[in-house]
Protein backbone atom coordinates (compact mmCIF):
# COMPACT_ATOMS: atom_id res chain seq x y z
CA UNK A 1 26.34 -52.53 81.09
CA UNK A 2 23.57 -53.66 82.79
CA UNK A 3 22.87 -53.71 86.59
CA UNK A 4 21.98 -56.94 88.27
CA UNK A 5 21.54 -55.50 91.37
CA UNK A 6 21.73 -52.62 94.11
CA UNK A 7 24.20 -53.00 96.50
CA UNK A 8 24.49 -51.35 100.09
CA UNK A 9 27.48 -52.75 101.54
CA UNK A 10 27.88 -52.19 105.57
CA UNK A 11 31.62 -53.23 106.35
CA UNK A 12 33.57 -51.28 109.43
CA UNK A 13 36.97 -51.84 107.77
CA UNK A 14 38.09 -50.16 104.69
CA UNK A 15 39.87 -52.34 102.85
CA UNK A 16 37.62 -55.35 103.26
CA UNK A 17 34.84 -53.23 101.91
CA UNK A 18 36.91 -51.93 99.28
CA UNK A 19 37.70 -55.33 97.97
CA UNK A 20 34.43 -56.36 97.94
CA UNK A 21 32.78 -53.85 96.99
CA UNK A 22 35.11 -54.14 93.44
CA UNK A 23 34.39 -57.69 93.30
CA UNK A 24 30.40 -57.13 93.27
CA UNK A 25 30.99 -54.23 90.48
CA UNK A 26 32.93 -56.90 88.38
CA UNK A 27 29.75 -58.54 88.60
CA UNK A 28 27.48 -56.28 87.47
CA UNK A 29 26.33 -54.75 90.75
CA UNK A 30 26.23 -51.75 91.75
CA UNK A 31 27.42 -51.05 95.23
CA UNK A 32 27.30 -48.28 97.95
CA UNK A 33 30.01 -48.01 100.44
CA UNK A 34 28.97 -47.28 103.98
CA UNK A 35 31.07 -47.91 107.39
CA UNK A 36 28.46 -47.85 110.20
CA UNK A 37 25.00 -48.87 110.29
CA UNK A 38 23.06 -45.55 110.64
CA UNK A 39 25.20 -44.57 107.43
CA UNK A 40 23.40 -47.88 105.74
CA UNK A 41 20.30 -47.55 107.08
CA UNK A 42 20.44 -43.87 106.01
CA UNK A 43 20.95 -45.31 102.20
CA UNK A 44 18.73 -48.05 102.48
CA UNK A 45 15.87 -45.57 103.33
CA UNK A 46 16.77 -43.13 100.26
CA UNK A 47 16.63 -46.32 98.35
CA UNK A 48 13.33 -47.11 99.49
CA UNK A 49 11.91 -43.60 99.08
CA UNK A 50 12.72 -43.65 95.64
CA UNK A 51 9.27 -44.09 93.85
CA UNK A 52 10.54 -44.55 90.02
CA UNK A 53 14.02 -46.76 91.54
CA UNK A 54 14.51 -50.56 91.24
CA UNK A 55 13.56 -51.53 94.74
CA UNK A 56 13.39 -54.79 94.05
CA UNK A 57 16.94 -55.13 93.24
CA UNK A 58 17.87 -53.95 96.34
CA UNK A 59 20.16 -56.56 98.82
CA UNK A 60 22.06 -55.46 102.01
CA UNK A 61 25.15 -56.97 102.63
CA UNK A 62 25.73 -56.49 106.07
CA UNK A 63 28.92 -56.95 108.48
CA UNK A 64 27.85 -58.49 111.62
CA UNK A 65 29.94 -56.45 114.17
CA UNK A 66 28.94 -53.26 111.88
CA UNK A 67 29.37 -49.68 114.50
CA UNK A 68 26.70 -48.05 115.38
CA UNK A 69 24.12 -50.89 114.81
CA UNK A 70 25.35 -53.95 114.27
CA UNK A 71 23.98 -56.80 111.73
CA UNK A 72 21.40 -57.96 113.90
CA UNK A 73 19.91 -54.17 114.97
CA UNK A 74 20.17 -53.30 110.59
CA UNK A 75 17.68 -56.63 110.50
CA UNK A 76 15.40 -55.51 113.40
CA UNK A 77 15.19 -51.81 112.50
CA UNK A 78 14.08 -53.02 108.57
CA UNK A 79 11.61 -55.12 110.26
CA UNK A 80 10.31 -52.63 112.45
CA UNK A 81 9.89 -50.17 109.49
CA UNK A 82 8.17 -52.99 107.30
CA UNK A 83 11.02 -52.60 104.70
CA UNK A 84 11.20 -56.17 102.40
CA UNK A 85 14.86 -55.82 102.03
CA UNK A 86 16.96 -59.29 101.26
CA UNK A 87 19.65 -58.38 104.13
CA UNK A 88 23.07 -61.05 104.12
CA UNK A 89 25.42 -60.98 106.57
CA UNK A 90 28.63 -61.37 107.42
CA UNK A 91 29.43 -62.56 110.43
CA UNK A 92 33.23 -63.03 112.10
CA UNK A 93 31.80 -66.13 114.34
CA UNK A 94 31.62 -69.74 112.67
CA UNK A 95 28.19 -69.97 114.15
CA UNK A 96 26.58 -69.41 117.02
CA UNK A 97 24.50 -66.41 118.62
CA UNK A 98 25.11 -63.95 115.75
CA UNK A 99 24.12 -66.28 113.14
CA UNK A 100 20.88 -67.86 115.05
CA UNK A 101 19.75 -63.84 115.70
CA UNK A 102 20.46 -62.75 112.25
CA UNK A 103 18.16 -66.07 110.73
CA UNK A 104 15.51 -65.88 113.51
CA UNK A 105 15.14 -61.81 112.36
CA UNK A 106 14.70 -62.87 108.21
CA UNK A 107 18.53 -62.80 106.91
CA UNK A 108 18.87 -63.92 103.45
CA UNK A 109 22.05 -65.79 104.57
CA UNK A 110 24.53 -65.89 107.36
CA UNK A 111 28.54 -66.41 105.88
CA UNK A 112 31.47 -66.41 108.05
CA UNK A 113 34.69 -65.26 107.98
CA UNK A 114 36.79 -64.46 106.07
CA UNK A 115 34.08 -64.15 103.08
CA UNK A 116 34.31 -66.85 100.08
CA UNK A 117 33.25 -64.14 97.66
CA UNK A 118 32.12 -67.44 95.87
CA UNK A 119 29.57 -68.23 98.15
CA UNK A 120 27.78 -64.68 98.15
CA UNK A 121 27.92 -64.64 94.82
CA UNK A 122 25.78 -68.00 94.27
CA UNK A 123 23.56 -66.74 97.42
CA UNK A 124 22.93 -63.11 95.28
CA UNK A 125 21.97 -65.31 91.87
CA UNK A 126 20.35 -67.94 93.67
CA UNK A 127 17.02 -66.52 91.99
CA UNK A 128 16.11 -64.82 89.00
CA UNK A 129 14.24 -62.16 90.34
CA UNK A 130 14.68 -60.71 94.14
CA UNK A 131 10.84 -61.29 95.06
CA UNK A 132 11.19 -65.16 94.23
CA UNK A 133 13.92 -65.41 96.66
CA UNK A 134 12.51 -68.59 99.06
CA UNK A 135 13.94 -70.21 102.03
CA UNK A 136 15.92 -73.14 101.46
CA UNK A 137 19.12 -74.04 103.76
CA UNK A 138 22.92 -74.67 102.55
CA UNK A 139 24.70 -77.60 103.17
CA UNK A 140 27.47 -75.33 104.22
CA UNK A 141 25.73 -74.83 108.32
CA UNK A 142 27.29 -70.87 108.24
CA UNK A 143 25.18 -70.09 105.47
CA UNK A 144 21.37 -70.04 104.78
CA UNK A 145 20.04 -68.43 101.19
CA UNK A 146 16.44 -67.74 100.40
């Protein structure tokens, strides 16, 4: 089967990461689990020191209120370092501080919750390839997709 893309899913609460972590495989992702954000971040840099991996089919999906650094630190700490990673997050507010922080520091898209599974996955095949991802807004205001 082949992979669509690299997952690193950052979700403090078991189940919720369990279940979608097995809805992204039955999509043709793969996905790594991880509970806190220096456990992600952790991943995310082994990704990105792989010289033969798909980088480019890498995507975060990110819990907002993640331990350890939240959403918004995972998006600031990948600028910092100059890593081009599409980060999405999940965040448990409707809108408001959260989702203007997470968008003003490059997410690929702010969701609430609960997650509609549906709507990350049109925001993850919104584009072909990962590097064509652009900026265009939903008409749903708690999300924003490149």
């Amino acid at each position: 089967m082949r992979v669509e893309r690299r997952i690193l899913l950052g979700e403090p609460d078991g189940e919720s990461r369990a279940a979608i972590a097995r809805a992204l495989r039955a999509d043709g992702h793969e996905v790594e689990e991880a509970a806190n954000g220096a456990d992600l971040l952790l991943r995310a840099g082994s990704e990105m020191a792989c010289v033969h991996g798909p980088r480019g089919a890498l995507v975060l999906v990110v819990a907002a209120r993640l331990p350890v650094f939240s959403g918004s630190e995972v998006l600031e700490i990948l600028r910092r370092l100059r890593w081009d990673i599409p980060c999405v997050i999940i965040s448990g507010a409707p809108d408001g501080v959260e989702h203007t922080r997470a968008r003003e520091l490059g997410a690929v898209a702010v969701l609430g919750s609960p997650l509609r599974m549906e709507q990350l996955r049109g925001i993850l095949r919104a584009q072909g390839a990962p590097a064509r991802w652009q900026r265009a807004t939903s008409s749903n205001a708690s999300a924003r997709a490149l």
